[in-house]
Every structure is written in C-alpha cells, then in structure tokens.
Protein backbone atom coordinates (compact mmCIF):
# COMPACT_ATOMS: atom_id res chain seq x y z
CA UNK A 1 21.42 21.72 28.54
CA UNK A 2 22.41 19.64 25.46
CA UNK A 3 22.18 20.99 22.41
CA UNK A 4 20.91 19.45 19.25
CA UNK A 5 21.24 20.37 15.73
CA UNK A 6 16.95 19.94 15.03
CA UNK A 7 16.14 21.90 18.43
CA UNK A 8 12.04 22.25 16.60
CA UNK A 9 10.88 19.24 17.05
CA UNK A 10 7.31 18.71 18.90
CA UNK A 11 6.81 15.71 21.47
CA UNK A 12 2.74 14.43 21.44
CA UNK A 13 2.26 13.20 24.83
CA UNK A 14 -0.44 11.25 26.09
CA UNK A 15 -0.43 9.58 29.11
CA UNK A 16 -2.68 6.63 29.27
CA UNK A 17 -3.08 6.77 33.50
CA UNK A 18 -4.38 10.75 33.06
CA UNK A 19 -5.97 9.65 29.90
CA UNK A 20 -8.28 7.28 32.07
CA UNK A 21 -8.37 9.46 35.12
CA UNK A 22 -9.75 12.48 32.69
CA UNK A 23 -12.65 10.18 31.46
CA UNK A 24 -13.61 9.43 27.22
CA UNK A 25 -12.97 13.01 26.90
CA UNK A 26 -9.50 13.05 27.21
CA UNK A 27 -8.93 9.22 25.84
CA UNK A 28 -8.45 10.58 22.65
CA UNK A 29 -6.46 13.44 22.87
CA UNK A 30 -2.70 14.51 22.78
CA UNK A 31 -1.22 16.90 24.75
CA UNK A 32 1.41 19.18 22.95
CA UNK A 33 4.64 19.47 24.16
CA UNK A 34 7.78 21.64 23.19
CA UNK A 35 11.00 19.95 23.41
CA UNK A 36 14.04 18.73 22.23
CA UNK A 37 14.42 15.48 20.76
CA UNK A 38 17.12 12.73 20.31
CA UNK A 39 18.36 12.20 17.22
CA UNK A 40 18.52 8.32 16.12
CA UNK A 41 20.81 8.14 13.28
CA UNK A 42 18.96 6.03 10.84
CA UNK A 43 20.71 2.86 8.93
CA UNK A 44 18.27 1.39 6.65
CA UNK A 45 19.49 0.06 2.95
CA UNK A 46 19.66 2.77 -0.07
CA UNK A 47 16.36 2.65 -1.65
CA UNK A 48 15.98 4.29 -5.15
CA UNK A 49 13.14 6.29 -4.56
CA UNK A 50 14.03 7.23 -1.44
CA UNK A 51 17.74 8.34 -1.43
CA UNK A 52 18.74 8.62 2.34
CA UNK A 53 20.11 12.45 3.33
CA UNK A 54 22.46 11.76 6.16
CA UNK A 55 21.92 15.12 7.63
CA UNK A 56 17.99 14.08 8.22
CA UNK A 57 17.61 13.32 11.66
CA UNK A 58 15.13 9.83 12.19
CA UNK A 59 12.30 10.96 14.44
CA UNK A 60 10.53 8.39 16.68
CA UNK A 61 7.25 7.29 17.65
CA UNK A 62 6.18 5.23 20.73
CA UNK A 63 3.24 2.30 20.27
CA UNK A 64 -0.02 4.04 21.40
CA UNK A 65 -3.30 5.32 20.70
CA UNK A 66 -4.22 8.28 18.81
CA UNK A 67 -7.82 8.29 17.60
CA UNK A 68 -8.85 10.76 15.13
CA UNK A 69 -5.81 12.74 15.42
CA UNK A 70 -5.39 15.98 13.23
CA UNK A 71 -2.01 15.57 11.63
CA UNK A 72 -2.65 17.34 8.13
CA UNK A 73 0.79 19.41 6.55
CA UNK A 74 2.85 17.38 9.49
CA UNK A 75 6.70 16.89 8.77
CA UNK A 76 6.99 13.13 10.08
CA UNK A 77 9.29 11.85 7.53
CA UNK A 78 11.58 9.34 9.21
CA UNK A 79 9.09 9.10 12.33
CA UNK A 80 8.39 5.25 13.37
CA UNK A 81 5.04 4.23 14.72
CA UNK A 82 5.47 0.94 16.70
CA UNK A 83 2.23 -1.43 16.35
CA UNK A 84 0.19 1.99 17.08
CA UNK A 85 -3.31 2.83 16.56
CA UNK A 86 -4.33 6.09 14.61
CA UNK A 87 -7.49 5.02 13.18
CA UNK A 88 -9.45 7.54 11.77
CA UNK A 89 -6.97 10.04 11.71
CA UNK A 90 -6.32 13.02 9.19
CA UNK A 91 -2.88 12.90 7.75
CA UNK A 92 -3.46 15.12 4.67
CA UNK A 93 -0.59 16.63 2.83
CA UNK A 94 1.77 14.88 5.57
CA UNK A 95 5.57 14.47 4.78
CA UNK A 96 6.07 10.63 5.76
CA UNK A 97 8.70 9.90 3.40
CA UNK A 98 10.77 7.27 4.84
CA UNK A 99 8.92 6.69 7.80
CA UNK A 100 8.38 2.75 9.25
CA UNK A 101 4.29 2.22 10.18
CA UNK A 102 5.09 -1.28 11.03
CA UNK A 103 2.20 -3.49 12.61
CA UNK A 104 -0.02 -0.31 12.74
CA UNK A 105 -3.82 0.31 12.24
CA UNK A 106 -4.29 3.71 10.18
CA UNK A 107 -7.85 2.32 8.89
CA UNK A 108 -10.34 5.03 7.96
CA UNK A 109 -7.30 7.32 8.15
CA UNK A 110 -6.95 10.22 5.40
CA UNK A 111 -3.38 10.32 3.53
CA UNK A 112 -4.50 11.98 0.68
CA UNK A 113 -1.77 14.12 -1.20
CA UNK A 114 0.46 12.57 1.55
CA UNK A 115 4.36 11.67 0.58
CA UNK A 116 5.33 7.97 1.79
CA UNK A 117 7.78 7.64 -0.25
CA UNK A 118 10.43 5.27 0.53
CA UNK A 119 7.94 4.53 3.91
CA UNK A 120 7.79 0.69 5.88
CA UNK A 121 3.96 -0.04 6.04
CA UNK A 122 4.77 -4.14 6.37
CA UNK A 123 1.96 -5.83 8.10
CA UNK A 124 0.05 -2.59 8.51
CA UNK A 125 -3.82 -1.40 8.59
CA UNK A 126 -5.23 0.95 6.10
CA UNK A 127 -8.33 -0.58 5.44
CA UNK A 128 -11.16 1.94 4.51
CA UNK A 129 -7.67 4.85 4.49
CA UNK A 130 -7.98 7.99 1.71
CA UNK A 131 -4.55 7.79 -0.45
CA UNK A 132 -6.26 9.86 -3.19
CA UNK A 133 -3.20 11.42 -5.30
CA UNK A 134 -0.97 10.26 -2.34
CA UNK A 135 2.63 9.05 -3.25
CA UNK A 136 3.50 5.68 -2.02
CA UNK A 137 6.62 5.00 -4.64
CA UNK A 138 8.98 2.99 -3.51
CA UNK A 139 6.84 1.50 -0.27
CA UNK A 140 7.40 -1.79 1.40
CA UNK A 141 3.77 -2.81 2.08
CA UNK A 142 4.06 -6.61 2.13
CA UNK A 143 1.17 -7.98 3.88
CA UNK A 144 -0.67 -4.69 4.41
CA UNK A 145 -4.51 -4.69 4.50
CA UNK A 146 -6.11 -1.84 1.79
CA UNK A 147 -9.94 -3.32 1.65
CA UNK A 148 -12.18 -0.79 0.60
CA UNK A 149 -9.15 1.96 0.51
CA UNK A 150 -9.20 4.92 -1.67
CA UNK A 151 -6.05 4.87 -3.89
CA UNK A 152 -7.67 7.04 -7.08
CA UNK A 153 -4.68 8.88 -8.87
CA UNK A 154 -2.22 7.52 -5.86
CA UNK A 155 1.36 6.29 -7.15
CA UNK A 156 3.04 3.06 -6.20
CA UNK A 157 5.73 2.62 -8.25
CA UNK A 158 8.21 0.38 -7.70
CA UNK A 159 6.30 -0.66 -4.41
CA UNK A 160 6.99 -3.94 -2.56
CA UNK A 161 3.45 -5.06 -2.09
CA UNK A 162 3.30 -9.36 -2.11
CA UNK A 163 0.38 -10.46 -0.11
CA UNK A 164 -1.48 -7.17 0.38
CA UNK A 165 -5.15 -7.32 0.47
CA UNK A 166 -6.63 -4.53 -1.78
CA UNK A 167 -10.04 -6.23 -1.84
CA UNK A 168 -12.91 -3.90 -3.39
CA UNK A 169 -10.07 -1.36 -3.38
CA UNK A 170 -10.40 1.90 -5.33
CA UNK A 171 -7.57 1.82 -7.54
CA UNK A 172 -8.30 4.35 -10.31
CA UNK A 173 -5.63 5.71 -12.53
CA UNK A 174 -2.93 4.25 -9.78
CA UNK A 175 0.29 4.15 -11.01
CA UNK A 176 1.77 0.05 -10.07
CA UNK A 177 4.18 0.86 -12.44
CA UNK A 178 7.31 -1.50 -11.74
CA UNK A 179 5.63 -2.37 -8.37
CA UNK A 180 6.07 -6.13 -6.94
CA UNK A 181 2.58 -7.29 -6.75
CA UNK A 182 3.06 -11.31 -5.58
CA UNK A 183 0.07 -12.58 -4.31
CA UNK A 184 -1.68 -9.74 -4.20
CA UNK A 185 -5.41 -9.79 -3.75
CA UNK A 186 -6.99 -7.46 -6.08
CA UNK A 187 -10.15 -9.10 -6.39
CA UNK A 188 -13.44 -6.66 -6.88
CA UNK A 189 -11.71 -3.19 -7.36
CA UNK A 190 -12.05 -1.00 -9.49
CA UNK A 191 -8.75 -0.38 -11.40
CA UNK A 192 -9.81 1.59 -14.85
CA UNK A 193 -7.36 3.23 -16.53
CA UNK A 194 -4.88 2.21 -13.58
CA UNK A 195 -1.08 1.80 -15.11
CA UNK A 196 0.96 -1.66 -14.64
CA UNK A 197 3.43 -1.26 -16.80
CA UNK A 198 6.38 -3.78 -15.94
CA UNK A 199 4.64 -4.96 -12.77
CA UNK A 200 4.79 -8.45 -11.62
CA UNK A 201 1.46 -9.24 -10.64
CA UNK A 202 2.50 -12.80 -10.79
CA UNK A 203 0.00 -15.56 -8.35
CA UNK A 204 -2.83 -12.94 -7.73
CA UNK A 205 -6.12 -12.52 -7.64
CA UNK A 206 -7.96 -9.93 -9.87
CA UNK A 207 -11.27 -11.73 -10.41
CA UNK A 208 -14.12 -9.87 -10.59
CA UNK A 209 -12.44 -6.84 -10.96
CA UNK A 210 -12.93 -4.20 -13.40
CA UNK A 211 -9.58 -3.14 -15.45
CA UNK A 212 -10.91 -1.20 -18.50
CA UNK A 213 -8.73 0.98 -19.89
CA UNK A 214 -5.79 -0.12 -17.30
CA UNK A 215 -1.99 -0.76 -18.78
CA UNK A 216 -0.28 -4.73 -18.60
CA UNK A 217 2.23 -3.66 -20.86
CA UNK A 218 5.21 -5.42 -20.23
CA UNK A 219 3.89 -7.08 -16.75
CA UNK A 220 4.09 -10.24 -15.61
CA UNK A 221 0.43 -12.25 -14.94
CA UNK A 222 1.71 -15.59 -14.82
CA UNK A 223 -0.53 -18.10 -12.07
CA UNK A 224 -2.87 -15.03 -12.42
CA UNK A 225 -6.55 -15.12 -11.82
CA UNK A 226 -8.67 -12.94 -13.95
CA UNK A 227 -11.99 -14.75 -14.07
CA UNK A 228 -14.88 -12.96 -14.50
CA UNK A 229 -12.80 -9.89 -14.49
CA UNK A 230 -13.83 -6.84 -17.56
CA UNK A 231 -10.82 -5.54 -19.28
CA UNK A 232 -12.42 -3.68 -22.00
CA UNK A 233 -9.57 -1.26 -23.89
CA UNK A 234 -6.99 -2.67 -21.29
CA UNK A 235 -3.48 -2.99 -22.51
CA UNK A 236 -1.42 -6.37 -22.90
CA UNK A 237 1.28 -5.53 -25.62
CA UNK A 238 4.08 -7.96 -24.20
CA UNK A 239 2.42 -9.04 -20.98
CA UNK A 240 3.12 -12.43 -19.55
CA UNK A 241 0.02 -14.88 -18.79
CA UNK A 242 1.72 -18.40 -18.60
CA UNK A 243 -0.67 -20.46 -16.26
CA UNK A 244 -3.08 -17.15 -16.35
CA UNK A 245 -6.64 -18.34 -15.31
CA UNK A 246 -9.05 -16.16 -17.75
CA UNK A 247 -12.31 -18.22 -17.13
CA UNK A 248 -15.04 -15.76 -17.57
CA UNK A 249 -13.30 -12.75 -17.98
CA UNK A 250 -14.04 -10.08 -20.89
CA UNK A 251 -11.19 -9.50 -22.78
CA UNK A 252 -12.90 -8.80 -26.04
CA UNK A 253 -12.28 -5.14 -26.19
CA UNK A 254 -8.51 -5.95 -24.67
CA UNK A 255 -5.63 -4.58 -26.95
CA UNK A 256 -2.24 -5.74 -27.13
CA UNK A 257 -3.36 -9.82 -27.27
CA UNK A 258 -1.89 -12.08 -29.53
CA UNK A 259 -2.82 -15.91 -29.71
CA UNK A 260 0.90 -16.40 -28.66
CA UNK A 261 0.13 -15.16 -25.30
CA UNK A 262 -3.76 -16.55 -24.59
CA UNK A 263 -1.98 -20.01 -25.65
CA UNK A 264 0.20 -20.25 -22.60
CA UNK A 265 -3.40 -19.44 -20.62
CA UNK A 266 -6.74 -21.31 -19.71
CA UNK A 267 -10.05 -20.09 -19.80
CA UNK A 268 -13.94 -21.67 -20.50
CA UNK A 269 -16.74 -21.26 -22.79
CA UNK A 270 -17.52 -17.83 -21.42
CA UNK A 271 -14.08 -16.68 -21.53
CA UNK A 272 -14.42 -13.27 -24.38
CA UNK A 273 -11.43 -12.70 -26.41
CA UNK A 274 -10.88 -10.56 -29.38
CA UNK A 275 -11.39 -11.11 -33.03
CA UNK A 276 -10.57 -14.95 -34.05
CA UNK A 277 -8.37 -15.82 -30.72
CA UNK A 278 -8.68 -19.02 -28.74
CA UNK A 279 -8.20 -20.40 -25.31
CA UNK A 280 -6.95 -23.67 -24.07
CA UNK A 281 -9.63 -25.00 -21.91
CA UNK A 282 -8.41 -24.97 -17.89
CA UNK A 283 -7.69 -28.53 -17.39
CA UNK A 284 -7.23 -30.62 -13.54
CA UNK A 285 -6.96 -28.67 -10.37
CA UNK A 286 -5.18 -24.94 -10.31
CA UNK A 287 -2.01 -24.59 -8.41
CA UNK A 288 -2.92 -21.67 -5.99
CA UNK A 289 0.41 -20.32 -5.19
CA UNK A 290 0.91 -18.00 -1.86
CA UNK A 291 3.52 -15.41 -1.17
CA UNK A 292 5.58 -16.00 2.22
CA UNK A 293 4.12 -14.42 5.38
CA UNK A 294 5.60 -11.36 6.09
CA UNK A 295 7.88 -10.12 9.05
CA UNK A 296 6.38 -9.75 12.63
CA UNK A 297 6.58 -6.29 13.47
CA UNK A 298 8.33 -5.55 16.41
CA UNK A 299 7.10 -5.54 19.72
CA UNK A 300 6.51 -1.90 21.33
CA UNK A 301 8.44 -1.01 24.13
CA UNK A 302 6.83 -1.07 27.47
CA UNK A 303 5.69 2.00 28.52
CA UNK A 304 1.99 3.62 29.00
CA UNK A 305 2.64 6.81 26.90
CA UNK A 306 1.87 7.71 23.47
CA UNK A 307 4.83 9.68 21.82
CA UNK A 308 5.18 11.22 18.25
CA UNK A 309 8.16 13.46 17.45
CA UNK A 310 7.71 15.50 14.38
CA UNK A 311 8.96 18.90 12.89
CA UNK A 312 6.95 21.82 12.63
C-alpha cells in the first residue's frame, strides 16, 4: 500500500443514495471513516498572517451537505469546502487556518474561539454564524454575507472584506484593525468599543449603527455613510472623511475631530458635532460608489458524496 507522510487523517463520508435510502434520519449524518489521504501540495500566494509551512499537507473537502455537524477542536486547517452546506454546524475551537470556504453556507454555524487565519471565505454564508473571540486575521471575505452574525471580541485584522454584508451584525470590541473594508455594509450593528485603526472603510455604509467608544484612528471614511449613526467617545484622531455623509449622526461626544476634517464632509441640521464645529450642508445627489462583484466560486465536482479530510 502507499505510504504517506500524514497517515491520521479521517475521511467523513456520506453518501447521498444511502443517505436517501436510510430516510431523514440518516440525511444528516456522516459516517466516519479511517483512511489515508492524498496529499495536494498547496500553491496559494504568501500571506502575512498566514505564513505557508511547506511541510503542511492541504486537506480537501468535496461540495456536500452536512447539517448540524459536530466539528468542535477539529484540525481542518488547509481543508477546502467546495460550494458546501454546513449550516448550523458546531465548529468551536476548530483549527481552519488557511482553509478556502468558497461559495459555502455556514449560517447559524458556531466558530467561536475558531482560528481562520489566513482562510478563503469569498462569496460565502455566515449569516446568523457565532465568531465570538474567533480569529479571522488575515481573511479574504469579499462578498461574504455576516447579517445578524456574532463577531464580539473576534479579530479581523488585515482582512480583505469589500462588499461584505455585516447588516445588524454584532461587532463588539472586533479588532478591523488594517482590514480592507470597501463597500462594506455595516449598517445597524452594534460596533462599541470595536477598533479600526488604519482601516479603509472607504464607500460604506454604517448608518444607523452604533460606534461609541469604537477607534477611526488613522482610517480612511471617505464616500462614507454615517447618518443617523451614534459615535459617542469614538475616536477620529487623523481619520479621513472626504465626501463622508454625516447627516444625522451624533458625533458630539466624538474625540479626535477637528474642523479640518468635518470640512471635507456633509451633514444637515441634525447632524451633532462637538464644541463650536461646523458642517458643510450635503449639496445635489450622493455618488453611491460599489465595490466590484467578487469571484464565482468554483463549481463542485460531480459526484454524490460528501467528503471532509481532517487530522485528528
């Protein structure tokens, strides 16, 4: 038999014929499987937060179904899930650093205290997901869908987010330190004391949301919307907010403003700023500007079974 050099590796097989033939019962189970595995040497760019060991073999995952699955203190780092469906599953503590969820639906899942860092989640579904005190530094999420996702204490930084949806999004003390935030719609979360320091959070949408005590310092708002958004206590020492829509928002309690920077943005009569500072008055129609679609994720191969590979 061949040998190969990571001979624990597990195979999760489900076959959707038996699956079927087995009833609901079965639907939603995996069978376990010990077996060797083929290593796929893995080729993917050097990313800073996610320095590449050669010697780590890339462990692969067929599109499928896997409902509710119980993969808490799993080692799937480097594992790719092809357009596959693990909604509602329990991932807590999981190693998926480096891994590729491209085009998959993980909504309702449970990553929390999970390592993605370095992961692919372009195009993906986590809407509803538990990241609490997960780290997702270094991610490329472009696209991805967070509504109503749990990201309290979770770390993104330097993440490649443009055009996620993080709509009513629980964002407390996140780290988007650095992150790439184009686009992005972070309207009605709840970000307080969340940190984005040097993040370009340039053409998105927070309105509505509430940012007290969250860090701008140093990041990039420009084509912003923050209308009717409360940043009481938040930080803006050396923010950008050319073209910055701030129509209704409370910034009276903001620190860090100066008039230099509320100049080169618009706001109304119920914009709040600090002390004696003034707004220019939003005048014609605002230029909405939207990030690029992002990549199709590949199509799965053909086959009716549901594979993971992972290490014990």
């Amino acid at each position: 038999m061949t040998q190969f050099p990571h001979p624990r590796l597990f195979l999760i097989v489900t076959a959707a014929a038996m699956a079927a033939a087995a009833g609901p019962a079965m639907a939603q189970k995996a069978t376990v499987v010990e077996m060797r595995a083929q290593v796929i040497p893995y080729a993917k760019p050097q990313n800073p937060f996610y320095p590449q060991d050669p010697d780590v073999a890339r462990t692969v995952s067929l599109g499928g179904s896997c409902v509710r699955c119980e993969l808490s203190g799993r080692d799937l780092s480097g594992a790719t899930f092809i357009s596959a469906t693990f909604t509602g599953s329990t991932l807590v503590g999981a190693n998926l650093r480096g891994a590729e969820l491209v085009g998959s639906n993980f909504s309702a899942a449970d990553f929390s205290r999970a390592n993605l860092t370095g992961a692919t989640l372009v195009g993906a579904n986590f809407s509803g997901a538990n990241f609490t005190s997960a780290r997702l530094d270094g991610v490329e999420a472009m696209g991805s869908v967070f509504t109503s996702a749990n990201m309290t204490r979770a770390s993104l930084a330097g993440a490649e987010l443009g055009g996620a949806n993080m709509n009513r999004a629980n964002l407390r003390s996140a780290s988007f330190a650095d992150a790439e935030l184009f686009g992005v719609t972070l309207a009605n979360v709840d970000a307080r004391n969340a940190n984005f320091t040097g993040a370009e959070v340039d053409a998105s949408n927070l309105s509505n949301g509430n940012f007290q005590g969250a860090v701008f310092r140093n990041a990039s708002l420009d084509g912003a919307r923050l209308t009717g958004g409360a940043f009481g206590g938040a930080n803006f020492q050396g923010a950008s907010l050319d073209r910055t829509d701030i129509r209704g928002a409370d910034l009276s309690a903001a620190r860090g403003l100066t008039q230099g920077q509320v100049s080169e943005a618009c706001g109304d009569a119920s914009t709040r700023l600090p002390g004696s500072l003034r707004v220019n008055a939003c005048r014609g129609r605002m230029i909405v500007v939207r990030p690029p679609a992002p990549p199709r994720p590949a199509a799965p191969p053909r086959t009716t079974r549901n594979i993971v590979v992972a290490d014990r």
